[in-house]
PDB file of N, CA and C in Angstrom:
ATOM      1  N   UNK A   1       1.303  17.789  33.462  1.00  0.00           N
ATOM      2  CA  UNK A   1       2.109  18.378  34.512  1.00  0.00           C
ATOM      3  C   UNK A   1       3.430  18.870  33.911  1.00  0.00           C
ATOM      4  N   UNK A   2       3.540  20.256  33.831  1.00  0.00           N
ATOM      5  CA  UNK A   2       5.397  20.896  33.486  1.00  0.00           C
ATOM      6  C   UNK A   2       6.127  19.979  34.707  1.00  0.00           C
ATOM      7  N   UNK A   3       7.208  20.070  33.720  1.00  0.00           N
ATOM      8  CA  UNK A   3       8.589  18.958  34.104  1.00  0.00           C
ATOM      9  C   UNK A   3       9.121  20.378  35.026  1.00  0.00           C
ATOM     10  N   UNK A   4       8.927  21.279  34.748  1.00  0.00           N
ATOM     11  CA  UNK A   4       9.733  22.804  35.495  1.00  0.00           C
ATOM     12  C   UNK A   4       8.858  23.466  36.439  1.00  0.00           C
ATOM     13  N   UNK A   5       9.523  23.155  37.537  1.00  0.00           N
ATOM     14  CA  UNK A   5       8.545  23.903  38.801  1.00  0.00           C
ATOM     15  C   UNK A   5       9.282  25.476  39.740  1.00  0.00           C
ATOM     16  N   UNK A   6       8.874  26.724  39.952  1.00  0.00           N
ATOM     17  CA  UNK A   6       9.892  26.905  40.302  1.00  0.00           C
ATOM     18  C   UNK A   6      10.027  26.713  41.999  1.00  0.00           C
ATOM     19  N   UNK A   7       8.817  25.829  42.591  1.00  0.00           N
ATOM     20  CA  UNK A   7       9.129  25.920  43.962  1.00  0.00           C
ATOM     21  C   UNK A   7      11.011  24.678  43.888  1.00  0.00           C
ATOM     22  N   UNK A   8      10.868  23.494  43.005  1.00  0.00           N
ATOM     23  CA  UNK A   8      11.822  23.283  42.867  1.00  0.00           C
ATOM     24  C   UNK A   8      13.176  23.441  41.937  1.00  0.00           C
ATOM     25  N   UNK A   9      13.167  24.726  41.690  1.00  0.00           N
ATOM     26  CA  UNK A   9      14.487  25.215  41.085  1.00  0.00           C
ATOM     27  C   UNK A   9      14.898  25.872  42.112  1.00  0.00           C
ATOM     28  N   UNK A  10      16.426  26.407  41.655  1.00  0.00           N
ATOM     29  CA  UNK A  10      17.330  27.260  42.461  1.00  0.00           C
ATOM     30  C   UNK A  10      17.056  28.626  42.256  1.00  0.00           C
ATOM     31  N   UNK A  11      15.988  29.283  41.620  1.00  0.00           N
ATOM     32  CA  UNK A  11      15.846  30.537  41.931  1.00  0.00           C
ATOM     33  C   UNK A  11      15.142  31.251  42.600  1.00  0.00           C
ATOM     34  N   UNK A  12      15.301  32.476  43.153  1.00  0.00           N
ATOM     35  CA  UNK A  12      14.826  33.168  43.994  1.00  0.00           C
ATOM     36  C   UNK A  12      13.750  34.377  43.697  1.00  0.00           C
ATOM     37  N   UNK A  13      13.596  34.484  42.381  1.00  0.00           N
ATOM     38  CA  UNK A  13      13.199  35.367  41.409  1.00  0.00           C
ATOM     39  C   UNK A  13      11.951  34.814  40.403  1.00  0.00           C
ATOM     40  N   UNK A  14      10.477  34.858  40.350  1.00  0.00           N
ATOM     41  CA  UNK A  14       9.698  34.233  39.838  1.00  0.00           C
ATOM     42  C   UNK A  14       9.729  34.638  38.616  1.00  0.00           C
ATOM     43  N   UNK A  15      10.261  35.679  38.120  1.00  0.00           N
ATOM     44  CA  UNK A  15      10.846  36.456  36.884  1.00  0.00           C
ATOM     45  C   UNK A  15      11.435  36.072  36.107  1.00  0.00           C
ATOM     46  N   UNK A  16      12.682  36.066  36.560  1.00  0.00           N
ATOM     47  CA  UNK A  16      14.291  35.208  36.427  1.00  0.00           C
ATOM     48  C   UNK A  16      13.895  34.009  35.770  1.00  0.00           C
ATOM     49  N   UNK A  17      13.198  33.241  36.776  1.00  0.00           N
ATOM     50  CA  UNK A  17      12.947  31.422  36.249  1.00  0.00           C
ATOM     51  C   UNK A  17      11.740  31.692  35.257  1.00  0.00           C
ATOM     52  N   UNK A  18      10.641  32.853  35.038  1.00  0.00           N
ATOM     53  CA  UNK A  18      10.143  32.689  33.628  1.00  0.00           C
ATOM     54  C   UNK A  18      10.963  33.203  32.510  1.00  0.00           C
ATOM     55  N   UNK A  19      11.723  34.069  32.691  1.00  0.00           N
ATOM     56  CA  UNK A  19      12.697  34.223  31.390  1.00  0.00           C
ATOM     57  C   UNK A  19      13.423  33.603  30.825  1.00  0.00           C
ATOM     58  N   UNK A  20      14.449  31.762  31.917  1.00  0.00           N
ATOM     59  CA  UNK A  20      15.197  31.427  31.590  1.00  0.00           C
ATOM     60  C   UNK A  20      14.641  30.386  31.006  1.00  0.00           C
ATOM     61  N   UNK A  21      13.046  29.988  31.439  1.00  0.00           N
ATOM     62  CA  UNK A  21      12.066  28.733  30.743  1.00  0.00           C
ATOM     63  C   UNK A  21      11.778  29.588  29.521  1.00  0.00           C
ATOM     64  N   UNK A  22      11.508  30.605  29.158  1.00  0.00           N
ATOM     65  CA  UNK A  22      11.222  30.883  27.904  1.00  0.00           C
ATOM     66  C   UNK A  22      12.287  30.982  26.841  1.00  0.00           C
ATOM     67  N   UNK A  23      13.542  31.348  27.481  1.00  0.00           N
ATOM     68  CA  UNK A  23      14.583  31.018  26.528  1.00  0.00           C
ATOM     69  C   UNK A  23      15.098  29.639  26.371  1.00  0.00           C
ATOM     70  N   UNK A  24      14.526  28.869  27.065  1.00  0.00           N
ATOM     71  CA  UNK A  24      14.879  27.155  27.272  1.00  0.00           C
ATOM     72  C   UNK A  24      14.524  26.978  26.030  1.00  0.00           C
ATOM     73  N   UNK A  25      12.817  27.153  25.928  1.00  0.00           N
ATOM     74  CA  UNK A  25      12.372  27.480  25.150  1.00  0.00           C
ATOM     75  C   UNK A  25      12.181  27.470  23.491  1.00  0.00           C
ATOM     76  N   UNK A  26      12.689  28.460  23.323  1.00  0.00           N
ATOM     77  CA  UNK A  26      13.507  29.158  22.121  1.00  0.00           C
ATOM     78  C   UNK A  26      14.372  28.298  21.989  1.00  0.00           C
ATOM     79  N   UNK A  27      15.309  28.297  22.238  1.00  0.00           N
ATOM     80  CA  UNK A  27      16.489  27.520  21.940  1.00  0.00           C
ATOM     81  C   UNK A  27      15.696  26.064  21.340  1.00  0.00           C
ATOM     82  N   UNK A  28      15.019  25.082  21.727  1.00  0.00           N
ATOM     83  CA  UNK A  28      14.658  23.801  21.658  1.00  0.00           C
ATOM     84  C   UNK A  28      14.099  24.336  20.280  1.00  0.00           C
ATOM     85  N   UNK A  29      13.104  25.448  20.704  1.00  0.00           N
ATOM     86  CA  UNK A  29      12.226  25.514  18.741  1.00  0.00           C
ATOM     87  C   UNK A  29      13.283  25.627  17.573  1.00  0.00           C
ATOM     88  N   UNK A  30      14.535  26.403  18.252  1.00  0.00           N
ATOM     89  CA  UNK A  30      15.129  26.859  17.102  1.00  0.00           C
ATOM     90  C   UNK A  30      16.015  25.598  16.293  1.00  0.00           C
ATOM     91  N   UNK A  31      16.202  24.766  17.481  1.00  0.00           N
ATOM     92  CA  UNK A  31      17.182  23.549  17.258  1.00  0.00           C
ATOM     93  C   UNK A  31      16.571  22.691  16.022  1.00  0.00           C
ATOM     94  N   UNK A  32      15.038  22.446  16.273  1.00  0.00           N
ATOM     95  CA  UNK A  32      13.717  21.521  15.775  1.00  0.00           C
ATOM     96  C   UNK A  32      13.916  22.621  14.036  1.00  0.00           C
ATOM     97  N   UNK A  33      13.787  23.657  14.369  1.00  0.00           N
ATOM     98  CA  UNK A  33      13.427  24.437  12.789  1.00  0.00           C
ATOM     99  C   UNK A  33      15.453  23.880  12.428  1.00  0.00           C
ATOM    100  N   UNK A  34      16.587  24.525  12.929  1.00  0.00           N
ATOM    101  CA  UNK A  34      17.903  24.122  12.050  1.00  0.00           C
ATOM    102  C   UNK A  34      17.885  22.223  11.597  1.00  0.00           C
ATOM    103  N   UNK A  35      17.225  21.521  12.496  1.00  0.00           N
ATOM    104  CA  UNK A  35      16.996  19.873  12.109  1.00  0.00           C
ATOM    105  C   UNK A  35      16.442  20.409  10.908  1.00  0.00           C
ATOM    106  N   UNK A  36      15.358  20.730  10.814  1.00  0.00           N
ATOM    107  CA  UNK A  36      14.456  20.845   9.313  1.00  0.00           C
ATOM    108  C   UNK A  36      15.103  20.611   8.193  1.00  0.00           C
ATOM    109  N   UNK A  37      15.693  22.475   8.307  1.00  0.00           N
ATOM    110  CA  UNK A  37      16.507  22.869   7.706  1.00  0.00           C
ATOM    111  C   UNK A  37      17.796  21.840   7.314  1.00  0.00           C
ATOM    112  N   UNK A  38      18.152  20.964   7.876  1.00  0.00           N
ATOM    113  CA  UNK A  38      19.407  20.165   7.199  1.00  0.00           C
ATOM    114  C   UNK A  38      18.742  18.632   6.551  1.00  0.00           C
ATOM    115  N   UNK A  39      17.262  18.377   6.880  1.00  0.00           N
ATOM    116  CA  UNK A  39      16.680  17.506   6.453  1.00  0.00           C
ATOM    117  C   UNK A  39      16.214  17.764   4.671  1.00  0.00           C
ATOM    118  N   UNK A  40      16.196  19.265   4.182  1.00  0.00           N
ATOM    119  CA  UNK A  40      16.080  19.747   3.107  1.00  0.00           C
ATOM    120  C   UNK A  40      16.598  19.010   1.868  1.00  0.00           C
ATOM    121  N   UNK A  41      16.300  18.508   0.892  1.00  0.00           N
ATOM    122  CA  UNK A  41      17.224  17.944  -0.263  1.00  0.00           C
ATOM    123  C   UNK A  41      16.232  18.856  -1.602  1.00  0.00           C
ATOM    124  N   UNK A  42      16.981  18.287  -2.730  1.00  0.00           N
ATOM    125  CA  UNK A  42      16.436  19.149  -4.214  1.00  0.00           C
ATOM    126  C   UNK A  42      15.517  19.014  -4.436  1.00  0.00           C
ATOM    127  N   UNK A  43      14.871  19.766  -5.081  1.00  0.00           N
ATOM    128  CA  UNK A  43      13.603  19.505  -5.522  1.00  0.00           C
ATOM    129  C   UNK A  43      13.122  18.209  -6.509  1.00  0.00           C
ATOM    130  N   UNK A  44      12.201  17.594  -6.104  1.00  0.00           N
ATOM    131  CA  UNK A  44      11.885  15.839  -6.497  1.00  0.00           C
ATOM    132  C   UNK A  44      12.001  16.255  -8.082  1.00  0.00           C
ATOM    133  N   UNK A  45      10.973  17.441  -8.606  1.00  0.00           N
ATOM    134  CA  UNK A  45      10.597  17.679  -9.896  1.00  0.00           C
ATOM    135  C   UNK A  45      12.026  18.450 -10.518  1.00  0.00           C
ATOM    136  N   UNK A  46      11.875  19.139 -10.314  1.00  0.00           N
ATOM    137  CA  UNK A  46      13.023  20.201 -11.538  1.00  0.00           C
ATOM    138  C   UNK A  46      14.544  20.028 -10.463  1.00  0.00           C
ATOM    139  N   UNK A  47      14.893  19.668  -9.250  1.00  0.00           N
ATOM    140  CA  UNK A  47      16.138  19.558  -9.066  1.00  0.00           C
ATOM    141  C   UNK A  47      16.550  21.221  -8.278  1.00  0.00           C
ATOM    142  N   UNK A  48      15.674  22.259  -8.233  1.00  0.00           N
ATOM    143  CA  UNK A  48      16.317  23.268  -7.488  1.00  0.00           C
ATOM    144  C   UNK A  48      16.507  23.110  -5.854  1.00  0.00           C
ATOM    145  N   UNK A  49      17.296  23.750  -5.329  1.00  0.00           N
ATOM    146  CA  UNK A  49      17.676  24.062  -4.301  1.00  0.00           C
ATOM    147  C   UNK A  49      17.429  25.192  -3.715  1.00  0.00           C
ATOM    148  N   UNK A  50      16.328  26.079  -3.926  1.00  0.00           N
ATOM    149  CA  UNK A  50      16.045  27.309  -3.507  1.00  0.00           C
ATOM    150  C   UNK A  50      14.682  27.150  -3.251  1.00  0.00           C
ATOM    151  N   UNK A  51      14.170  27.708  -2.237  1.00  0.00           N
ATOM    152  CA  UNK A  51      12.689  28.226  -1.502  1.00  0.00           C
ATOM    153  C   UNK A  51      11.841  26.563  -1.641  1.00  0.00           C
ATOM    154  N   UNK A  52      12.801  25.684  -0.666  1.00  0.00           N
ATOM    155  CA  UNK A  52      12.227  24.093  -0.553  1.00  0.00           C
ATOM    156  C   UNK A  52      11.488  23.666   0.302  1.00  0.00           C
ATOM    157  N   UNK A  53      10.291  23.485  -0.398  1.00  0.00           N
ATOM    158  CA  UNK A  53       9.039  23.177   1.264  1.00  0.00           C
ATOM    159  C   UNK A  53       8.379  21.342   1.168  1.00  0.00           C
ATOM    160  N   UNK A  54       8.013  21.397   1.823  1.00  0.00           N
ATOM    161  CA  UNK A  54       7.800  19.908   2.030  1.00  0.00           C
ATOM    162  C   UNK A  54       5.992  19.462   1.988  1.00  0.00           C
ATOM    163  N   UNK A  55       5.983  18.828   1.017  1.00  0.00           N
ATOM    164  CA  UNK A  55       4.677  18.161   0.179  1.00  0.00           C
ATOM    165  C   UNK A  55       4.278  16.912   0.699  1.00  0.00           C
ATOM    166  N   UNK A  56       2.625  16.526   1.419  1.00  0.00           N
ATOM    167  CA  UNK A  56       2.410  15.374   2.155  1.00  0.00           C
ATOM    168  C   UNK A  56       2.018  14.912   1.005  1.00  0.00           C
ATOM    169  N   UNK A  57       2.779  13.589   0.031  1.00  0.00           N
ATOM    170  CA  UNK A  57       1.975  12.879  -0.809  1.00  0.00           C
ATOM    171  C   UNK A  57       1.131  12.372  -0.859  1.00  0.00           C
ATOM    172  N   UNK A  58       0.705  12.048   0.233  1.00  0.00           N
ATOM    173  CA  UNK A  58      -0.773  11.028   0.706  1.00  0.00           C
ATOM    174  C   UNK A  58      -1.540  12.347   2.081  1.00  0.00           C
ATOM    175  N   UNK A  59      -2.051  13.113   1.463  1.00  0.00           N
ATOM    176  CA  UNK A  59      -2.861  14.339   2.868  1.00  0.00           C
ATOM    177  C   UNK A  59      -3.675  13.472   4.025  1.00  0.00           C
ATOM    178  N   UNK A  60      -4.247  12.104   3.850  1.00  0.00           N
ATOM    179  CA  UNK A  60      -4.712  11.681   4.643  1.00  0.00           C
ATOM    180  C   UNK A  60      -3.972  10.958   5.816  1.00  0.00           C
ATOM    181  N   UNK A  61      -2.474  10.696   5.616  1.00  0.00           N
ATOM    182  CA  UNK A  61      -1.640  10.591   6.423  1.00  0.00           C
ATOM    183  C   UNK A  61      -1.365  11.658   7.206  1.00  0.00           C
ATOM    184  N   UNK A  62      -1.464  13.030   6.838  1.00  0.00           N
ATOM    185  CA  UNK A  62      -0.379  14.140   7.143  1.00  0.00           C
ATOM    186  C   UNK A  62      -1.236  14.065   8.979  1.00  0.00           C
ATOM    187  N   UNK A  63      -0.423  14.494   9.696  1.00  0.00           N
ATOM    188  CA  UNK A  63      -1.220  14.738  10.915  1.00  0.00           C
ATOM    189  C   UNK A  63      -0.955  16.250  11.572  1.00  0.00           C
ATOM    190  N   UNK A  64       0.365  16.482  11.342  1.00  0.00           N
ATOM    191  CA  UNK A  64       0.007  18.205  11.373  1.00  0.00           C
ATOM    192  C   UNK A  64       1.272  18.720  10.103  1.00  0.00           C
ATOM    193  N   UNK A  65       1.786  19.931  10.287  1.00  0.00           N
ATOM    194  CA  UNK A  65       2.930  20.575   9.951  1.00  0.00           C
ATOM    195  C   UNK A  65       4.456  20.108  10.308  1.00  0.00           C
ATOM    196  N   UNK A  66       4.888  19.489   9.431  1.00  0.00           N
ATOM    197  CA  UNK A  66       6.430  19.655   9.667  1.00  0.00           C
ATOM    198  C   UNK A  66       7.157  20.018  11.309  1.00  0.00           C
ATOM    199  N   UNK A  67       6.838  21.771  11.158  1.00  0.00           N
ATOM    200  CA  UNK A  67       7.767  22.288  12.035  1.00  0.00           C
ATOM    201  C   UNK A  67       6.781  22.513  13.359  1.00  0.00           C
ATOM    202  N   UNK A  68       5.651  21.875  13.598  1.00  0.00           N
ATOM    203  CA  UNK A  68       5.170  21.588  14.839  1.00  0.00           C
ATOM    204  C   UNK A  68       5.289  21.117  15.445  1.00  0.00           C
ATOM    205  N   UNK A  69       6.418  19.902  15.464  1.00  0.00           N
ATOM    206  CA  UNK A  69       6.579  19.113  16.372  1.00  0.00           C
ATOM    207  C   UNK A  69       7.751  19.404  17.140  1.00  0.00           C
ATOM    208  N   UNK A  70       7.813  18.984  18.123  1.00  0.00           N
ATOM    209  CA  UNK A  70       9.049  19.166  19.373  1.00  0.00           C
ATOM    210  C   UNK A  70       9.861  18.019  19.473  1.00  0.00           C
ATOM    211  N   UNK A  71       9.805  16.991  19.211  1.00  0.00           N
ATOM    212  CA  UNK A  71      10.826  16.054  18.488  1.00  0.00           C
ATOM    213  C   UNK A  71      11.790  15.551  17.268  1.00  0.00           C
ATOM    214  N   UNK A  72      13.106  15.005  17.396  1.00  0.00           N
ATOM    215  CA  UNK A  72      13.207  15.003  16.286  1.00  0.00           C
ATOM    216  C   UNK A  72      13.030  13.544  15.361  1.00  0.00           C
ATOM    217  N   UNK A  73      12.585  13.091  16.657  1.00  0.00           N
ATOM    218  CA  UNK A  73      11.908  11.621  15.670  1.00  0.00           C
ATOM    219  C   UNK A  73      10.571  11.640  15.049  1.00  0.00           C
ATOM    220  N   UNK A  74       9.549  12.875  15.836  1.00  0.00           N
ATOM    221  CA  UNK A  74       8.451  13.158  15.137  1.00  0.00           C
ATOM    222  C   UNK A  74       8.676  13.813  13.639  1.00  0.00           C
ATOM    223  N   UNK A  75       9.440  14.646  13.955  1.00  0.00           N
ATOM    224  CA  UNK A  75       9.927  15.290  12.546  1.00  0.00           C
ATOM    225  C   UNK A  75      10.408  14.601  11.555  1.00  0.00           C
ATOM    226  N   UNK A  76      11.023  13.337  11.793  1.00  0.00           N
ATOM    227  CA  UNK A  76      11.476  12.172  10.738  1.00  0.00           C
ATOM    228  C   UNK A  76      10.338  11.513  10.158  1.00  0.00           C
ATOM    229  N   UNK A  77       9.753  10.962  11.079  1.00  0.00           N
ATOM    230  CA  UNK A  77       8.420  10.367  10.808  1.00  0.00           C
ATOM    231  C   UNK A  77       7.748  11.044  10.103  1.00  0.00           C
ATOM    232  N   UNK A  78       7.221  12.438  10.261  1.00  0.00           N
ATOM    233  CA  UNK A  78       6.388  13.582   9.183  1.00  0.00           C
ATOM    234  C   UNK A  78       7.086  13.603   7.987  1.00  0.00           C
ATOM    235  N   UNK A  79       8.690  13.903   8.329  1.00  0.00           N
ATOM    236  CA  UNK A  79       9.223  13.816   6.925  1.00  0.00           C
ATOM    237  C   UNK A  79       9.034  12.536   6.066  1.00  0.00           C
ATOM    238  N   UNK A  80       9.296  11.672   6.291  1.00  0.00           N
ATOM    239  CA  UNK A  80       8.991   9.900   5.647  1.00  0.00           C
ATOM    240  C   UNK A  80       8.091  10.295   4.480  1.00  0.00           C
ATOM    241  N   UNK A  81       6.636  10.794   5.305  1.00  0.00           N
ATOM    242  CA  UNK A  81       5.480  10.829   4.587  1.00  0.00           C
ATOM    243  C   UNK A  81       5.410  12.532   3.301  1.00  0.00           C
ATOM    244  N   UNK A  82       6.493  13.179   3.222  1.00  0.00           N
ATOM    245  CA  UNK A  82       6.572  14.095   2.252  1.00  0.00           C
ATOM    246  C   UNK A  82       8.329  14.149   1.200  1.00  0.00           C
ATOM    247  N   UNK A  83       7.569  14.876   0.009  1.00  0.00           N
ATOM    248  CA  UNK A  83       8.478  14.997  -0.988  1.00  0.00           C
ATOM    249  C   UNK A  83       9.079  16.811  -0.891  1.00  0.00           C
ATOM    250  N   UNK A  84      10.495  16.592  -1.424  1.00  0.00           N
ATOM    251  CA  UNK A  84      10.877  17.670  -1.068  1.00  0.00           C
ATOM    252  C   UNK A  84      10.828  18.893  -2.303  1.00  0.00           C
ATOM    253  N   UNK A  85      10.243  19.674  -2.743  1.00  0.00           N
ATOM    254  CA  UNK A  85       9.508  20.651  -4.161  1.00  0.00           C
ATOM    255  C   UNK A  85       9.709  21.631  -3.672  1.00  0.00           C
ATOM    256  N   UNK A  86      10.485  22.414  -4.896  1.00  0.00           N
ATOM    257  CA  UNK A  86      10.786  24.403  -4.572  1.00  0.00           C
ATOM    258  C   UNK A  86       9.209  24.977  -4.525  1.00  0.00           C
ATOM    259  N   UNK A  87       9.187  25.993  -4.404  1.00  0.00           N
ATOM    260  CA  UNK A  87       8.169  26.799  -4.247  1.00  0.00           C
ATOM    261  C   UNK A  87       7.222  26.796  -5.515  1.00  0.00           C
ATOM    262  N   UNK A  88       8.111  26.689  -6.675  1.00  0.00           N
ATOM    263  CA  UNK A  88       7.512  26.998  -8.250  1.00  0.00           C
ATOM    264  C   UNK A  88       6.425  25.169  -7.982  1.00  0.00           C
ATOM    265  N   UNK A  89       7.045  24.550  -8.222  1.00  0.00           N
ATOM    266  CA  UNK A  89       6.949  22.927  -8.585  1.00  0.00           C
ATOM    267  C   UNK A  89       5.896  22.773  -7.556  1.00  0.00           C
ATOM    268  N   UNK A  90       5.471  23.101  -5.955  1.00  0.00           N
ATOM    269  CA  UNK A  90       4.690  22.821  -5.438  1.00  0.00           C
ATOM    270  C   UNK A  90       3.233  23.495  -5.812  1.00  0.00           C
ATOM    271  N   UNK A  91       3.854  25.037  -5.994  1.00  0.00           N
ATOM    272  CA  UNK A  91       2.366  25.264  -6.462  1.00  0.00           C
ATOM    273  C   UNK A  91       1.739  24.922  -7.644  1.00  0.00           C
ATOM    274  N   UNK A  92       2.471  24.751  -8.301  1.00  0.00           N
ATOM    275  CA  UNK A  92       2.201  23.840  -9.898  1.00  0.00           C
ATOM    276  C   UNK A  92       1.464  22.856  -9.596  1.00  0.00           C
ATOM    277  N   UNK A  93       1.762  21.987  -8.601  1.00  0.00           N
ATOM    278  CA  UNK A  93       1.501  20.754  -8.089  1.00  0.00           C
ATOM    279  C   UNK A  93       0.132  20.861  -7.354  1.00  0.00           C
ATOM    280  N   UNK A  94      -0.205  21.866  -6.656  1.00  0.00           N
ATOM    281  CA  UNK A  94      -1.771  22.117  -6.229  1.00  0.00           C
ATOM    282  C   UNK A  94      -2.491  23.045  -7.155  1.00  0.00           C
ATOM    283  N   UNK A  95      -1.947  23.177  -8.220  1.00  0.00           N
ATOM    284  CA  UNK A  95      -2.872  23.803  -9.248  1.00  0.00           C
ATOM    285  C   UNK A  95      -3.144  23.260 -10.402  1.00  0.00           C
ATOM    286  N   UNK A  96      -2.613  21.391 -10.057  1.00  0.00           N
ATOM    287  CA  UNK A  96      -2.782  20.518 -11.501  1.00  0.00           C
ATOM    288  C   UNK A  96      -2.214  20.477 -12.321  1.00  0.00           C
ATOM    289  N   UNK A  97      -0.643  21.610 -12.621  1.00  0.00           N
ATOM    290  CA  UNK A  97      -0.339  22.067 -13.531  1.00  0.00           C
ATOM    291  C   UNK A  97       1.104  21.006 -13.977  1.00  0.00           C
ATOM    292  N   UNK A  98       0.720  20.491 -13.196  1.00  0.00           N
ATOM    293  CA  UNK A  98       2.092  19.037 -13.371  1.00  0.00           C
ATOM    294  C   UNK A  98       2.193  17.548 -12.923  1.00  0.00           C
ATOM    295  N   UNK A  99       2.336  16.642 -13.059  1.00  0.00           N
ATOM    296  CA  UNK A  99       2.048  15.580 -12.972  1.00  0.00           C
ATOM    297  C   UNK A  99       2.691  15.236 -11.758  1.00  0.00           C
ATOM    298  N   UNK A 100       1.824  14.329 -10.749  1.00  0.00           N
ATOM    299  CA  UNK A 100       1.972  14.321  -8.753  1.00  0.00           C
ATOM    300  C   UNK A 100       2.483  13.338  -8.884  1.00  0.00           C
ATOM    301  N   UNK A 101       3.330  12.521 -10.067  1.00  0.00           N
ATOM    302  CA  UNK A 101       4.390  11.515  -9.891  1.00  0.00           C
ATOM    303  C   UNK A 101       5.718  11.250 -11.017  1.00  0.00           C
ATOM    304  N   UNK A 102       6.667  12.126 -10.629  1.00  0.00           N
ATOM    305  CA  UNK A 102       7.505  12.560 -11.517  1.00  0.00           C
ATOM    306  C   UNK A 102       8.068  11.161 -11.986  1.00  0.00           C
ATOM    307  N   UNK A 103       8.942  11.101 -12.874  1.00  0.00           N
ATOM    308  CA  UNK A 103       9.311  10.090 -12.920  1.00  0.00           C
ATOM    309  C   UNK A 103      10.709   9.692 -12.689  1.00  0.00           C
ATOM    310  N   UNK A 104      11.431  10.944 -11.992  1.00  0.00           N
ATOM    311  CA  UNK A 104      12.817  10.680 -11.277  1.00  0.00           C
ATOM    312  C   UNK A 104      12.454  10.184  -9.683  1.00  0.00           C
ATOM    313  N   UNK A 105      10.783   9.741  -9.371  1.00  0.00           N
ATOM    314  CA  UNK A 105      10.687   9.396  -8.211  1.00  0.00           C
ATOM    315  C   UNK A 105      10.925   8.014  -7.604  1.00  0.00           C
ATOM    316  N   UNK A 106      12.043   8.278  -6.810  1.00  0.00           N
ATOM    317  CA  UNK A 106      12.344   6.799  -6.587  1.00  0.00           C
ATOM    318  C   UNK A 106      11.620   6.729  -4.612  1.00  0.00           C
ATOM    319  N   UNK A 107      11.988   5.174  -4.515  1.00  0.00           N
ATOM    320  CA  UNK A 107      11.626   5.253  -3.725  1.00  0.00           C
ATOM    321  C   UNK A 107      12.935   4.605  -2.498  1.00  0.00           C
TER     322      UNK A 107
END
């Protein structure tokens, strides 16, 4: 059941109240992606700070994507279970081309 009805809102406009739920909306996704974004740290392997995506160390844990969730305690929790690797270092990392336990990995 939506929490947003518009027989009980204040508008008069069935329009109006879908535009202002879709920008409700927006706003909440965008909030969830800037959380991400400040959850970001260096890369585990080489230490960069540029093009940083997030690696499920254990895939049988992972339960979806990062930025799918609408919470930001879900998003903590997803994060827990990943390491943070630039773009170079991750694909290295699914192509075997580097070892899946660095040894600056602490815990």
């Amino acid at each position: 059941m939506c929490p947003f009805s518009f027989e009980k809102s204040s508008y008069t406009d069935i329009d109006k109240y879908k535009e202002q739920i879709k920008k409700s909306r927006e706003r909440e996704k965008q909030k969830i992606k800037d959380y991400i974004e400040l959850k970001k740290k260096p890369c585990l392997f080489c230490g960069s700070i540029n093009q940083i995506e997030f690696h499920h160390f254990n895939p049988i844990e992972k339960e979806k994507t990062v930025s799918s969730y609408k919470t930001f305690k879900k998003v903590d929790d997803e994060l827990a279970k990943c390491w943070c690797l630039c773009y170079e270092c991750h694909s290295k990392l699914h192509r075997r081309m580097c070892d899946p336990l660095p040894i600056c990995y602490e815990e």
